[in-house]
C-alpha atoms as a PDB file:
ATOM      1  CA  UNK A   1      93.341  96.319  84.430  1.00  0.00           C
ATOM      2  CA  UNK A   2      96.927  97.808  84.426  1.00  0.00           C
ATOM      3  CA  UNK A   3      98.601  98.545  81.294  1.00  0.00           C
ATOM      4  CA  UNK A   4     101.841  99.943  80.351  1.00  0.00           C
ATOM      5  CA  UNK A   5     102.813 103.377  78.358  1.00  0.00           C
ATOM      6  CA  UNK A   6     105.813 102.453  76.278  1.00  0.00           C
ATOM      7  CA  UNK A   7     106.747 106.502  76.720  1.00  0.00           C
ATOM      8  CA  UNK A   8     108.578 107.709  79.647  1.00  0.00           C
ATOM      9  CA  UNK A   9     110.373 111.037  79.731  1.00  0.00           C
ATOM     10  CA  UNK A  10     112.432 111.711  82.492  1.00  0.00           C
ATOM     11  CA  UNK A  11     114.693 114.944  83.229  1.00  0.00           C
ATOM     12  CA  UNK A  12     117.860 113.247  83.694  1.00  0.00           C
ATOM     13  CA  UNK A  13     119.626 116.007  84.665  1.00  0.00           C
ATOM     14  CA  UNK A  14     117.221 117.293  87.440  1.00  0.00           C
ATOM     15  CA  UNK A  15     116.912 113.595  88.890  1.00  0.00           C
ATOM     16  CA  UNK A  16     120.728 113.911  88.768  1.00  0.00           C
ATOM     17  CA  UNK A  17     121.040 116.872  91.105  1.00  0.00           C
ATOM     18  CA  UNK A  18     118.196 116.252  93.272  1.00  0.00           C
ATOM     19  CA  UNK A  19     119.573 112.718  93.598  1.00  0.00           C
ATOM     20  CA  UNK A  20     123.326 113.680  94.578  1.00  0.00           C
ATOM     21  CA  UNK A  21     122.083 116.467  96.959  1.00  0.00           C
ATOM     22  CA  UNK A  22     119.849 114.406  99.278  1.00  0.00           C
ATOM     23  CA  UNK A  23     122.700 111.861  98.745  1.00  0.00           C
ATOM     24  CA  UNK A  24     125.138 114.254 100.273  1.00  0.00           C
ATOM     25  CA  UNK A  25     122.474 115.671 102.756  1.00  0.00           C
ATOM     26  CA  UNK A  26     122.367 112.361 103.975  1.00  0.00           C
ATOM     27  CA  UNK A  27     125.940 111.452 104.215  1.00  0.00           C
ATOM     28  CA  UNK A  28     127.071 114.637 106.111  1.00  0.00           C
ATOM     29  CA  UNK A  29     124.143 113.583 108.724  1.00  0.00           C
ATOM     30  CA  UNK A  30     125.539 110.427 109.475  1.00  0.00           C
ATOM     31  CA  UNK A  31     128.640 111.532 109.425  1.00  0.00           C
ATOM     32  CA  UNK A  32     128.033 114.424 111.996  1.00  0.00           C
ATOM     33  CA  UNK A  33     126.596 111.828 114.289  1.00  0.00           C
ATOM     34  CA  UNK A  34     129.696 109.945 114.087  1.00  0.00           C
ATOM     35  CA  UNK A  35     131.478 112.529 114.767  1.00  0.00           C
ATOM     36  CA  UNK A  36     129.461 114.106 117.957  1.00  0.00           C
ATOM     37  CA  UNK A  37     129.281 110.000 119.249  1.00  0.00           C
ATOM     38  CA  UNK A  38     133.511 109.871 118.740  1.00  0.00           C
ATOM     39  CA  UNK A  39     134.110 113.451 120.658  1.00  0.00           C
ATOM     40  CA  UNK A  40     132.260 112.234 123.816  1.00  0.00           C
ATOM     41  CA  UNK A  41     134.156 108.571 123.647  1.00  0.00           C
ATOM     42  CA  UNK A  42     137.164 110.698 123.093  1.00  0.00           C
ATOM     43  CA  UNK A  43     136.499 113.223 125.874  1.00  0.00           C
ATOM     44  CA  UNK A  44     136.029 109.972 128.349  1.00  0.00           C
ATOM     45  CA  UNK A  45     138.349 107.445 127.534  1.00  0.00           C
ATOM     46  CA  UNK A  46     140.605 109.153 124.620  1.00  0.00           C
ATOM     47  CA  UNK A  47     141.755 107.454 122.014  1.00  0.00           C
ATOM     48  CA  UNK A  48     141.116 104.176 123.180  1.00  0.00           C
ATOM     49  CA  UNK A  49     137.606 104.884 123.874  1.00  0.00           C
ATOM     50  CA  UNK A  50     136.846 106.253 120.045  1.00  0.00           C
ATOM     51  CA  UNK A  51     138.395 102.969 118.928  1.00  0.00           C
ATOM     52  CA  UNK A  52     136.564 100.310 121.127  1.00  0.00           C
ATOM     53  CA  UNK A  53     133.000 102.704 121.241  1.00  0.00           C
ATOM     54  CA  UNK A  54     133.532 102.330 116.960  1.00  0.00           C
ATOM     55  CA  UNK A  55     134.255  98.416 117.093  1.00  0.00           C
ATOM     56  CA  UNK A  56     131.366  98.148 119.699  1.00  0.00           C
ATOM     57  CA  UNK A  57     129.371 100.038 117.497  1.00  0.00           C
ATOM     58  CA  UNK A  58     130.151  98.194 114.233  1.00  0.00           C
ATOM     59  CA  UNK A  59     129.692  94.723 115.914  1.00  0.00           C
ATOM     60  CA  UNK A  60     126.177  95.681 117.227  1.00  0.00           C
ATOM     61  CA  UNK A  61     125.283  97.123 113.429  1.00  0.00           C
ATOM     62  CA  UNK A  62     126.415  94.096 112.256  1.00  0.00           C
ATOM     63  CA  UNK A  63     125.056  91.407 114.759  1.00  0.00           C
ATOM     64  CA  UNK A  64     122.004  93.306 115.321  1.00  0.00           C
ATOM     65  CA  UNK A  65     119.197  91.466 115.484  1.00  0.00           C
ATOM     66  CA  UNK A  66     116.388  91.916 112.294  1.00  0.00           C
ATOM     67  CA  UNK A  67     113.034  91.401 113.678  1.00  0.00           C
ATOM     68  CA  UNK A  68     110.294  89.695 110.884  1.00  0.00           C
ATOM     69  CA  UNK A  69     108.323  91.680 108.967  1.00  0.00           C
ATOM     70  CA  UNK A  70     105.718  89.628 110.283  1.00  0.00           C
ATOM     71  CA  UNK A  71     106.406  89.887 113.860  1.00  0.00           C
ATOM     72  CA  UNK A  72     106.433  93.907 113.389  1.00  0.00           C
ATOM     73  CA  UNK A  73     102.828  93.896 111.359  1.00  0.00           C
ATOM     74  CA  UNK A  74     101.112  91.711 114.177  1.00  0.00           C
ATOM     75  CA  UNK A  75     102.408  94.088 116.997  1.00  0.00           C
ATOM     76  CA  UNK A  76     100.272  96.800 115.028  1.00  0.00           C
ATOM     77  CA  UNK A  77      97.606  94.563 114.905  1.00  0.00           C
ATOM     78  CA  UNK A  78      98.381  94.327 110.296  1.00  0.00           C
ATOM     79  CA  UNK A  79      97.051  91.097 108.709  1.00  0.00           C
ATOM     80  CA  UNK A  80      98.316  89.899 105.546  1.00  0.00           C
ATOM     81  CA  UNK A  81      96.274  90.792 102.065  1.00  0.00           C
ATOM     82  CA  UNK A  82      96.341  87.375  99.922  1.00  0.00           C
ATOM     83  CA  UNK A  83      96.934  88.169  96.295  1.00  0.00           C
ATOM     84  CA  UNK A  84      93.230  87.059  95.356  1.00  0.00           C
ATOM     85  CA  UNK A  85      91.693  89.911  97.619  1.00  0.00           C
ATOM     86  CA  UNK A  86      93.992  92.635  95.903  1.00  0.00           C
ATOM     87  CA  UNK A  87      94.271  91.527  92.627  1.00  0.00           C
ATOM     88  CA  UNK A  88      95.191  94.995  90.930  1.00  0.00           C
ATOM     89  CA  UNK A  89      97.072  95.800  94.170  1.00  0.00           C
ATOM     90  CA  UNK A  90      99.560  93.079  93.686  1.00  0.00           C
ATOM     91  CA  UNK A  91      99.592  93.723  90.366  1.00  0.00           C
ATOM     92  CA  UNK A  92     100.948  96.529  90.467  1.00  0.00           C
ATOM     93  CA  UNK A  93     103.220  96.343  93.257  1.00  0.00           C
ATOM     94  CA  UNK A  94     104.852  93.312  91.204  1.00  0.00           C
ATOM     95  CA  UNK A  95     105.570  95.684  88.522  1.00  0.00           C
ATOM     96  CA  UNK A  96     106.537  98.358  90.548  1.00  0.00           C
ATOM     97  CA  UNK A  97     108.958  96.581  92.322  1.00  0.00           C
ATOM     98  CA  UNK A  98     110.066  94.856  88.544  1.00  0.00           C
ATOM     99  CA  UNK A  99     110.825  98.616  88.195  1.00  0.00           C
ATOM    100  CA  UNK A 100     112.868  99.342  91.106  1.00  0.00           C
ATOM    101  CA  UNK A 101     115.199  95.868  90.653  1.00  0.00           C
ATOM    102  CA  UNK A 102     113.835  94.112  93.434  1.00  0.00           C
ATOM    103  CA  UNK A 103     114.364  90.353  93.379  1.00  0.00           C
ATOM    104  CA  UNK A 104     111.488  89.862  95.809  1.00  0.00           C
ATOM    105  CA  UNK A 105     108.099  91.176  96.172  1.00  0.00           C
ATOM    106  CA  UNK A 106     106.968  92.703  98.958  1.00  0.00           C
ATOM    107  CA  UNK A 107     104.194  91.322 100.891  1.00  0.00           C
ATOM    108  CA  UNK A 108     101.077  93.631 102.039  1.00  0.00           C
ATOM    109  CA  UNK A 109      99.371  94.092 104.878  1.00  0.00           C
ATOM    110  CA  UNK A 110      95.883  95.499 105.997  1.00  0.00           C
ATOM    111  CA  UNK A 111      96.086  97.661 109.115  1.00  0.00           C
ATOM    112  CA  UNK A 112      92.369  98.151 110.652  1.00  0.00           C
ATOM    113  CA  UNK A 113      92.821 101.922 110.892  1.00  0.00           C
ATOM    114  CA  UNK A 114      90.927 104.668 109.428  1.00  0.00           C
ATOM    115  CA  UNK A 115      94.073 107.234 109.750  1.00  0.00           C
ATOM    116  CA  UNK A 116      96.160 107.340 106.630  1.00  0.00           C
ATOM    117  CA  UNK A 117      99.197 105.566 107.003  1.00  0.00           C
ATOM    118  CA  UNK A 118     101.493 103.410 105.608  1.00  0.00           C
ATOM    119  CA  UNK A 119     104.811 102.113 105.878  1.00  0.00           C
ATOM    120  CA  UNK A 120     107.841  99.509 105.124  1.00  0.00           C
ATOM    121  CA  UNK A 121     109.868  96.956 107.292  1.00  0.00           C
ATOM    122  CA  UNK A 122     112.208  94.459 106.669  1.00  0.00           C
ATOM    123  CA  UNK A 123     115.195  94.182 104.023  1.00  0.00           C
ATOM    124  CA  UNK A 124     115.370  93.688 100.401  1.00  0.00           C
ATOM    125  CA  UNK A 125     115.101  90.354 100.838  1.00  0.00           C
ATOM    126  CA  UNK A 126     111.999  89.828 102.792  1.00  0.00           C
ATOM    127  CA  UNK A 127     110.175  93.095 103.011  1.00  0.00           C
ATOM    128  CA  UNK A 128     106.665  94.286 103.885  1.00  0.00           C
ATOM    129  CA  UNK A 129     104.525  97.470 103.107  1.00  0.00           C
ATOM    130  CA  UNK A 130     101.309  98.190 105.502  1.00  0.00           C
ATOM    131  CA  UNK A 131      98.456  99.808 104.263  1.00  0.00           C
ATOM    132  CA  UNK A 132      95.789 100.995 106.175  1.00  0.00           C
ATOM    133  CA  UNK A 133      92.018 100.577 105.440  1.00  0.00           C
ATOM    134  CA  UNK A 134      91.300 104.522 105.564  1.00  0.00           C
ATOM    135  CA  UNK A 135      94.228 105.143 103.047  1.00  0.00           C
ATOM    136  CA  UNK A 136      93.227 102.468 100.675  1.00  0.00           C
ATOM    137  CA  UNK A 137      89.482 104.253 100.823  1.00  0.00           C
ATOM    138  CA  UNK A 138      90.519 107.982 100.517  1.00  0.00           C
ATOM    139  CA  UNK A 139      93.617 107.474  97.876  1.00  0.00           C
ATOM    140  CA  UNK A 140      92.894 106.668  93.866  1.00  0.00           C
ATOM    141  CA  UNK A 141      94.567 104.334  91.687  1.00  0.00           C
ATOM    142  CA  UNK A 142      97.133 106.978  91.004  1.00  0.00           C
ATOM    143  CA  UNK A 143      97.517 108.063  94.182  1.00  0.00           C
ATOM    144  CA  UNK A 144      97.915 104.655  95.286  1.00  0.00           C
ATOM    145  CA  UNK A 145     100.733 103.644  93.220  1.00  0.00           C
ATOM    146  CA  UNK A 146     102.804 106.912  94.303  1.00  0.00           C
ATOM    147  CA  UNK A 147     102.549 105.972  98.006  1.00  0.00           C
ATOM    148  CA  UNK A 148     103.342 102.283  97.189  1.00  0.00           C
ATOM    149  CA  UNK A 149     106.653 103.120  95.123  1.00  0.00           C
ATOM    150  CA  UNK A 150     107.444 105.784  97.883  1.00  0.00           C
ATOM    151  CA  UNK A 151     107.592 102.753  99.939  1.00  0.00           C
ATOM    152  CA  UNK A 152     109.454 100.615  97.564  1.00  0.00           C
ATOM    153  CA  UNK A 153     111.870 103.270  97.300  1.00  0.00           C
ATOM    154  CA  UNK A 154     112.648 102.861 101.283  1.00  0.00           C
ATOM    155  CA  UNK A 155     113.453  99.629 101.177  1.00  0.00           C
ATOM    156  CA  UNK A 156     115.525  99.472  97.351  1.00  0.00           C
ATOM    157  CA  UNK A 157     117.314 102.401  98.763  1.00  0.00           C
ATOM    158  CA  UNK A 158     118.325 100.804 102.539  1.00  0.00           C
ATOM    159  CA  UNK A 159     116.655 103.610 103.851  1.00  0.00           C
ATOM    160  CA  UNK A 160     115.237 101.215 107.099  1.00  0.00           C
ATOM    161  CA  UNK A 161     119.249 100.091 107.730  1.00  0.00           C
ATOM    162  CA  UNK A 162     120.393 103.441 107.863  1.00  0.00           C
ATOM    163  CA  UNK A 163     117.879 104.461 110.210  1.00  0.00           C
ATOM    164  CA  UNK A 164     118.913 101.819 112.459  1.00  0.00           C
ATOM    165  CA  UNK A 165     122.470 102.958 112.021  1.00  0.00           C
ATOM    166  CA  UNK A 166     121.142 106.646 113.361  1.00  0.00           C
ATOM    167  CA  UNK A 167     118.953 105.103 115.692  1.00  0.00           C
ATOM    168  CA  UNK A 168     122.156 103.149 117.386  1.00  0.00           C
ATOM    169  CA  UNK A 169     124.627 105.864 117.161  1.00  0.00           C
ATOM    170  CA  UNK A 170     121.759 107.882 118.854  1.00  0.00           C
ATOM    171  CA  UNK A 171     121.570 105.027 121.932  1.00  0.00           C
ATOM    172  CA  UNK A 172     125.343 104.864 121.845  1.00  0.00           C
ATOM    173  CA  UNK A 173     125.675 108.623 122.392  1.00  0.00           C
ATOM    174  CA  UNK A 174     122.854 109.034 125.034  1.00  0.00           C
ATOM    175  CA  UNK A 175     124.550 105.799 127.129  1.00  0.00           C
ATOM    176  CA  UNK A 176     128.031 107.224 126.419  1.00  0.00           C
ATOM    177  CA  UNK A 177     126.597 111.032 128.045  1.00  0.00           C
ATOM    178  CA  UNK A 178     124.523 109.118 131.173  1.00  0.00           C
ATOM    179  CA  UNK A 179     128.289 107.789 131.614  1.00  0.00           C
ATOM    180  CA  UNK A 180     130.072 110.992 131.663  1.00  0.00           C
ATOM    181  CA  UNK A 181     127.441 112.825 134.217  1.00  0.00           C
ATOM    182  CA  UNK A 182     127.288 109.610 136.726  1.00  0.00           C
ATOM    183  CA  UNK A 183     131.348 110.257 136.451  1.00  0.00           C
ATOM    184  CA  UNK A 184     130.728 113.708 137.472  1.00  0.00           C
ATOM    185  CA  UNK A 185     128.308 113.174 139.690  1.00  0.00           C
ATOM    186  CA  UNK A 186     131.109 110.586 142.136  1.00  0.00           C
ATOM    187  CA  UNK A 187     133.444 113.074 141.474  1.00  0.00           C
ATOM    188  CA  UNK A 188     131.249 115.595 143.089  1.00  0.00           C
ATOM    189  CA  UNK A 189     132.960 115.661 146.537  1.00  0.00           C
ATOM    190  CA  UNK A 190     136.170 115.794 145.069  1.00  0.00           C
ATOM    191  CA  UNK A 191     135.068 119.096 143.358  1.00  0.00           C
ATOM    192  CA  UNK A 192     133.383 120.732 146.317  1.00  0.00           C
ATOM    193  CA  UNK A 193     136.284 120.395 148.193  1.00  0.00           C
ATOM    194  CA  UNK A 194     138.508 121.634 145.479  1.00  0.00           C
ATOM    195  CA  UNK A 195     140.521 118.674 144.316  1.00  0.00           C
ATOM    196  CA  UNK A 196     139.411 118.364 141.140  1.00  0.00           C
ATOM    197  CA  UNK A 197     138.708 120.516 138.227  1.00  0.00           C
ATOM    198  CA  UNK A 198     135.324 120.610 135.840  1.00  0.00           C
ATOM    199  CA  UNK A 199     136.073 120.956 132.305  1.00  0.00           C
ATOM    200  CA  UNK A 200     132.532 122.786 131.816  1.00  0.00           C
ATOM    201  CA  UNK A 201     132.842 122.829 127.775  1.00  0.00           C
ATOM    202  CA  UNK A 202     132.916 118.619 128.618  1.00  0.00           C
ATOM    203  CA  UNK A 203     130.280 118.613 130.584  1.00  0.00           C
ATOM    204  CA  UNK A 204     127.865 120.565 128.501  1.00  0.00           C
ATOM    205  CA  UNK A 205     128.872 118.781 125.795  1.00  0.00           C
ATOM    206  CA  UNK A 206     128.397 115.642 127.227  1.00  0.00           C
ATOM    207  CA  UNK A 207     124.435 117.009 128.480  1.00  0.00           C
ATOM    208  CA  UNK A 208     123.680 118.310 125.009  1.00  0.00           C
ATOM    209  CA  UNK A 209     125.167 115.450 122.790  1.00  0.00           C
ATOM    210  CA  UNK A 210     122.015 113.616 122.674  1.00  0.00           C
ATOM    211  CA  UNK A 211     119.518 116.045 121.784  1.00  0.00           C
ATOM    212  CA  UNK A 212     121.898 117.174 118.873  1.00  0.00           C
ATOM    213  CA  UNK A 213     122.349 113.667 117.500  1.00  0.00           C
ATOM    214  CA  UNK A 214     118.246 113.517 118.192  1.00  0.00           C
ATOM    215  CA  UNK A 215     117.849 116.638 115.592  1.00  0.00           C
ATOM    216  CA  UNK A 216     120.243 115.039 113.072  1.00  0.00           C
ATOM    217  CA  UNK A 217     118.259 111.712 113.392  1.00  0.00           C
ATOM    218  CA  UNK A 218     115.596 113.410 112.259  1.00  0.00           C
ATOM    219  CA  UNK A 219     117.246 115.886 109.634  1.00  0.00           C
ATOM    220  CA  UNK A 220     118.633 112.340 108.024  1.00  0.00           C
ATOM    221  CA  UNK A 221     114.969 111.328 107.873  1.00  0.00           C
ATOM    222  CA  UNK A 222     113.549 114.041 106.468  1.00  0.00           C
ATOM    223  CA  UNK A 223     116.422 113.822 104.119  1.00  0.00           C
ATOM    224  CA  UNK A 224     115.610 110.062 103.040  1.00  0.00           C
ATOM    225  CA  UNK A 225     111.886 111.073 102.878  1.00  0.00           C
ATOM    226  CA  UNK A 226     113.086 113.315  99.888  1.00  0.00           C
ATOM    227  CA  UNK A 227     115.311 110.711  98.077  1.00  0.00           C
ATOM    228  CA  UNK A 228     112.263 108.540  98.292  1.00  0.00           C
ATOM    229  CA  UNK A 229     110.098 110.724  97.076  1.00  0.00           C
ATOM    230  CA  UNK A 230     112.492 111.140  93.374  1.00  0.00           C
ATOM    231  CA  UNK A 231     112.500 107.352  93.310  1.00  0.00           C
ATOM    232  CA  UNK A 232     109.069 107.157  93.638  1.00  0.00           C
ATOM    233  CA  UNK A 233     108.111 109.665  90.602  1.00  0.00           C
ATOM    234  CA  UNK A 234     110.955 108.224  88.695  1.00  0.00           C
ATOM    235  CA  UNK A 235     109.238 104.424  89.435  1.00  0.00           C
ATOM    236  CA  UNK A 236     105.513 105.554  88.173  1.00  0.00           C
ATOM    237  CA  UNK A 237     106.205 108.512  85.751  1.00  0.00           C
ATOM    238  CA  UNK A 238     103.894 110.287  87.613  1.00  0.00           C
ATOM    239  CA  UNK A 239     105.026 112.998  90.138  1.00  0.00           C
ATOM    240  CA  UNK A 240     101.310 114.454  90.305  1.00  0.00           C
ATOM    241  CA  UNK A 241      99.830 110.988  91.331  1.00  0.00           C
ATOM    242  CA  UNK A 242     102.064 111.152  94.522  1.00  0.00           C
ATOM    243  CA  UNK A 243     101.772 114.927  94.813  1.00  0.00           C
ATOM    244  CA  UNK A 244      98.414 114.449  95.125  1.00  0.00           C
ATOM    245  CA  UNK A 245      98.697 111.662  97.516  1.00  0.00           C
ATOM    246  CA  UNK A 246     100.669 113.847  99.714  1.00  0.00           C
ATOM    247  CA  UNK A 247      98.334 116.813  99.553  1.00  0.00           C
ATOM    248  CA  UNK A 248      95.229 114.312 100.802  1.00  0.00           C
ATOM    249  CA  UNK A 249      97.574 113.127 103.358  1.00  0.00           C
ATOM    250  CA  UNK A 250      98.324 116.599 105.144  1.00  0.00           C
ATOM    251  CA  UNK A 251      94.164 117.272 104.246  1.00  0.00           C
ATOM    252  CA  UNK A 252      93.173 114.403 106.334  1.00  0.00           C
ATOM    253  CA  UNK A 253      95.891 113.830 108.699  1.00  0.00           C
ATOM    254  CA  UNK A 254      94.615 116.750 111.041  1.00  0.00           C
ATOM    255  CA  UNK A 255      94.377 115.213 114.966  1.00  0.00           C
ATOM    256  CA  UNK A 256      90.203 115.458 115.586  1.00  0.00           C
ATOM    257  CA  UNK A 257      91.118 117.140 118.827  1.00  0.00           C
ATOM    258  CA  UNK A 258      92.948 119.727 116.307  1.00  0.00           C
ATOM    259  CA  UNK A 259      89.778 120.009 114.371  1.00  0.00           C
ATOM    260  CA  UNK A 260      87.406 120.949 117.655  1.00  0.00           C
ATOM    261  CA  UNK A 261      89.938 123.571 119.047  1.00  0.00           C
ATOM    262  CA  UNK A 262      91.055 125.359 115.583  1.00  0.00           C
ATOM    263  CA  UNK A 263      88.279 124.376 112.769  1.00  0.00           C
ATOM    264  CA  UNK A 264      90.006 123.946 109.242  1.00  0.00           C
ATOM    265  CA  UNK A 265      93.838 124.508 110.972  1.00  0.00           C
ATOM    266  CA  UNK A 266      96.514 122.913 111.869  1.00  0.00           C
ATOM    267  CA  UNK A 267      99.056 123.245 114.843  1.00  0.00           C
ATOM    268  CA  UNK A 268     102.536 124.420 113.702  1.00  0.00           C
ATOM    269  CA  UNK A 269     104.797 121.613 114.435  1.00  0.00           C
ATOM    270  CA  UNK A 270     108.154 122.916 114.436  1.00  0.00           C
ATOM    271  CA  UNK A 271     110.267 121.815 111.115  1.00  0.00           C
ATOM    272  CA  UNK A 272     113.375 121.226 113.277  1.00  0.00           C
ATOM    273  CA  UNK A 273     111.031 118.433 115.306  1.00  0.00           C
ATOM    274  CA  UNK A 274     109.543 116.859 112.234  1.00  0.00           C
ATOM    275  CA  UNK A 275     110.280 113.004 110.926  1.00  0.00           C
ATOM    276  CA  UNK A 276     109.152 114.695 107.667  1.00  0.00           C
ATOM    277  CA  UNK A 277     109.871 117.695 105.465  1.00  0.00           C
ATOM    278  CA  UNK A 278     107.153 119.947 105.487  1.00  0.00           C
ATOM    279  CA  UNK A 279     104.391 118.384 102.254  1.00  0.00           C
ATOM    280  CA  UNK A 280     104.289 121.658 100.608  1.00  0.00           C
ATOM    281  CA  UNK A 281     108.348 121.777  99.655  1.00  0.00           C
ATOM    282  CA  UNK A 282     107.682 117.595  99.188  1.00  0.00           C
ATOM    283  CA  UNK A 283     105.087 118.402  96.417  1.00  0.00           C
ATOM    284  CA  UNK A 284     106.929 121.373  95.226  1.00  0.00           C
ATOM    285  CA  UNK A 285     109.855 119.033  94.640  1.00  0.00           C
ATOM    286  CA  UNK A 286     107.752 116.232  93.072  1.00  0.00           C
ATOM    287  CA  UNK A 287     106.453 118.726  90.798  1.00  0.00           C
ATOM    288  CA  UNK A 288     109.679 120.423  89.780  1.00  0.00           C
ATOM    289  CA  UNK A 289     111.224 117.361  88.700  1.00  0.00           C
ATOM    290  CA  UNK A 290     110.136 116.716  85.483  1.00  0.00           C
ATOM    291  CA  UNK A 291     110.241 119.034  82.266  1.00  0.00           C
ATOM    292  CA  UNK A 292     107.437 116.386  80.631  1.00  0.00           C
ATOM    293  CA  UNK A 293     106.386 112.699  81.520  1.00  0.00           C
ATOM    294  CA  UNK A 294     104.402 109.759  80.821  1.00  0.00           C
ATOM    295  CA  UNK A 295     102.835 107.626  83.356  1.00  0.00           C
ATOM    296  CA  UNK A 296     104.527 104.460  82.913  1.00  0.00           C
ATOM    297  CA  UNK A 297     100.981 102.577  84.162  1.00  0.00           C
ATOM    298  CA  UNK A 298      97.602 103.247  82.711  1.00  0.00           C
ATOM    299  CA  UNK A 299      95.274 103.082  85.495  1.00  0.00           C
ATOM    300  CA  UNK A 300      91.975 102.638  86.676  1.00  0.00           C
ATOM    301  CA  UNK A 301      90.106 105.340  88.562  1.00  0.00           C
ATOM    302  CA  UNK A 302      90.650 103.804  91.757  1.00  0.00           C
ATOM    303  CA  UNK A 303      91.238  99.978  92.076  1.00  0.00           C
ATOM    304  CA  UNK A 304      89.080  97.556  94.327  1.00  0.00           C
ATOM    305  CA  UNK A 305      90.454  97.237  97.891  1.00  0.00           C
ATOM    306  CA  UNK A 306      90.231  94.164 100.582  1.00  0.00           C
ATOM    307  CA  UNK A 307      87.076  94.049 102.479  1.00  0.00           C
ATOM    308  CA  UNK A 308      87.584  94.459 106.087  1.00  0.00           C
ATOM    309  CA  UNK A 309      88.099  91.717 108.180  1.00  0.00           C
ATOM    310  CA  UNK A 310      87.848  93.424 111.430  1.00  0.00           C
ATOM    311  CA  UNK A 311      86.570  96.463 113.036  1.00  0.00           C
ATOM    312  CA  UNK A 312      88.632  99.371 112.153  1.00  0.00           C
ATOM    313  CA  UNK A 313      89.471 102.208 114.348  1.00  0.00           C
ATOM    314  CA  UNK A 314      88.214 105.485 114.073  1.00  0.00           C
ATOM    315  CA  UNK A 315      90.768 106.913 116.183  1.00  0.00           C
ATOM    316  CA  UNK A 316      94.276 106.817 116.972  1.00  0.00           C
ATOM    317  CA  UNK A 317      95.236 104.180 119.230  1.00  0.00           C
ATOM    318  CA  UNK A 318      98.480 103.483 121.019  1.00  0.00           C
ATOM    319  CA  UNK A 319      99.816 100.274 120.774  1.00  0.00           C
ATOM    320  CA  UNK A 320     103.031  98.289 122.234  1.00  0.00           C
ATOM    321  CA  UNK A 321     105.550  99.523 119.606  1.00  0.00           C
ATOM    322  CA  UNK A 322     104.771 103.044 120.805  1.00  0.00           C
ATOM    323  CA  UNK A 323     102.997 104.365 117.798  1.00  0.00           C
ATOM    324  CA  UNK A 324      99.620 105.972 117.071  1.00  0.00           C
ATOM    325  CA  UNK A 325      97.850 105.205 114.525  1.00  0.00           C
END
């Protein structure tokens, strides 16, 4: 049973500042893209080129095709969890997503994985969050709720459009530099035999543009990881319950080929490279955020989850999409 704590003391003035700074993070990230994906249209075409790459770009954000929730959760082989299998579960993500101003509740799925994962898709409108069976076993009721409102907090905050904003002006700027070096490339003869002139900077520019939009793809995630994170707290009351979800996350999220070659570490993966900020300054964050609290749920030690309804994999697996899991 889920009951609510009438008492909830938020820091407004830390949420404030931890709010506005991944807010600006963010914008200067997608705004640096822009910028990198106008040079090279400018460097090709000029003027012209910024304008008509821009309108091209806007019409494909905004004709761009959004692909079903559903059709996403059966490519990664995610059934639906009916209501009356997850009673508490839908319980609380209906309040949870009360919370957070959502006209619509989310729909769940199961995913028949033992690595912890889970994740959103979809809009506001007509959203789903996967779980999979190995985080529903490992996490608590408390721990549960964090990683459910992290989610919620993707979706409330558009985090999955402006992804797909970064992810096309990514695309844009690697088509618009395989452009500029198959231009160089016919031009070749003209510059062996001296008739023409390589502007270098260009051209190393034009070779380089995509990896640097690739790092600020992934600086603007890490960035919306932390945004979500302060929605999340503020949406429970209860930074420690997702802390502590993240800390059995990064405990049990070690590769088992990791585990054979270095026993009880973990490979370094560079924080440049990573879709997420490191968990330590996540929990360190979640922590710092509040002067005192009050959940806003009283929960159960851990609530009842879905019984399997098909074998779940031990391993990760790679699937069409292109993800593990």
């Amino acid at each position: 049973m889920i009951a609510s704590v009438p008492v909830f003391v938020l820091s407004e003035r830390q949420r404030r500042r931890h709010k506005l700074r991944n807010l600006a993070q963010s914008a200067l990230l997608v705004a640096a893209m822009l910028l990198i994906l106008g040079l090279c249209a400018y460097l090709l075409w000029g003027w012209s080129g910024v304008f008509w790459t821009l309108v091209w770009a806007g019409l494909s954000l905004l004709f761009m095709p959004s692909v079903a929730p559903e059709w996403v959760m059966r490519a990664y082989g995610a059934v639906p969890i009916r209501p009356a299998e997850f009673p508490e579960g839908y319980e609380l993500l209906r309040r949870l997503s009360a919370r957070a101003g959502l006209e619509r509740v989310p729909r769940l799925y199961w995913l028949p994985s033992a690595i912890l994962n889970a994740f959103a898709v979809g809009r506001r409108d007509r959203a789903a969050i996967c779980l999979s069976d190995g985080l529903l076993q490992a996490l608590s009721a408390r721990e549960l709720a964090g990683v459910i409102a992290h989610e919620l907090s993707h979706i409330r905050n558009d985090d999955l459009w402006i992804m797909g904003l970064a992810d096309l002006v990514s695309r844009l700027t690697s088509l618009l530099s395989w452009l500029g070096q198959l231009l160089l490339l016919i031009n070749l003869p003209f510059v062996l035999a001296g008739q023409a002139v390589v502007p270098w900077l260009v051209v190393l520019l034009l070779v380089f543009a995509p990896t640097i939009v690739g790092l600020l793809q992934l600086a603007l995630s890490r960035a919306r990881e932390f945004d979500a994170d302060l929605d999340a707290a503020g949406l429970t009351g209860d930074p420690r319950g997702l802390a502590s979800a993240l800390a059995k996350l990064e405990r049990y999220q070690g590769r088992y080929w990791e585990e054979i070659l270095f026993p009880g570490r973990r490979i370094p993966v560079p924080s440049l490279l990573r879709t997420h900020p490191p968990t330590e300054e996540r929990i360190k964050r979640l922590l710092d955020l509040y002067e005192r609290f009050e959940p806003v749920f009283v929960l159960p030690e851990r609530i009842a989850v879905p019984p399997p309804r098909r074998r779940v994999h031990p391993t990760p697996r790679w699937h069409w999409p292109g993800s593990w899991y």
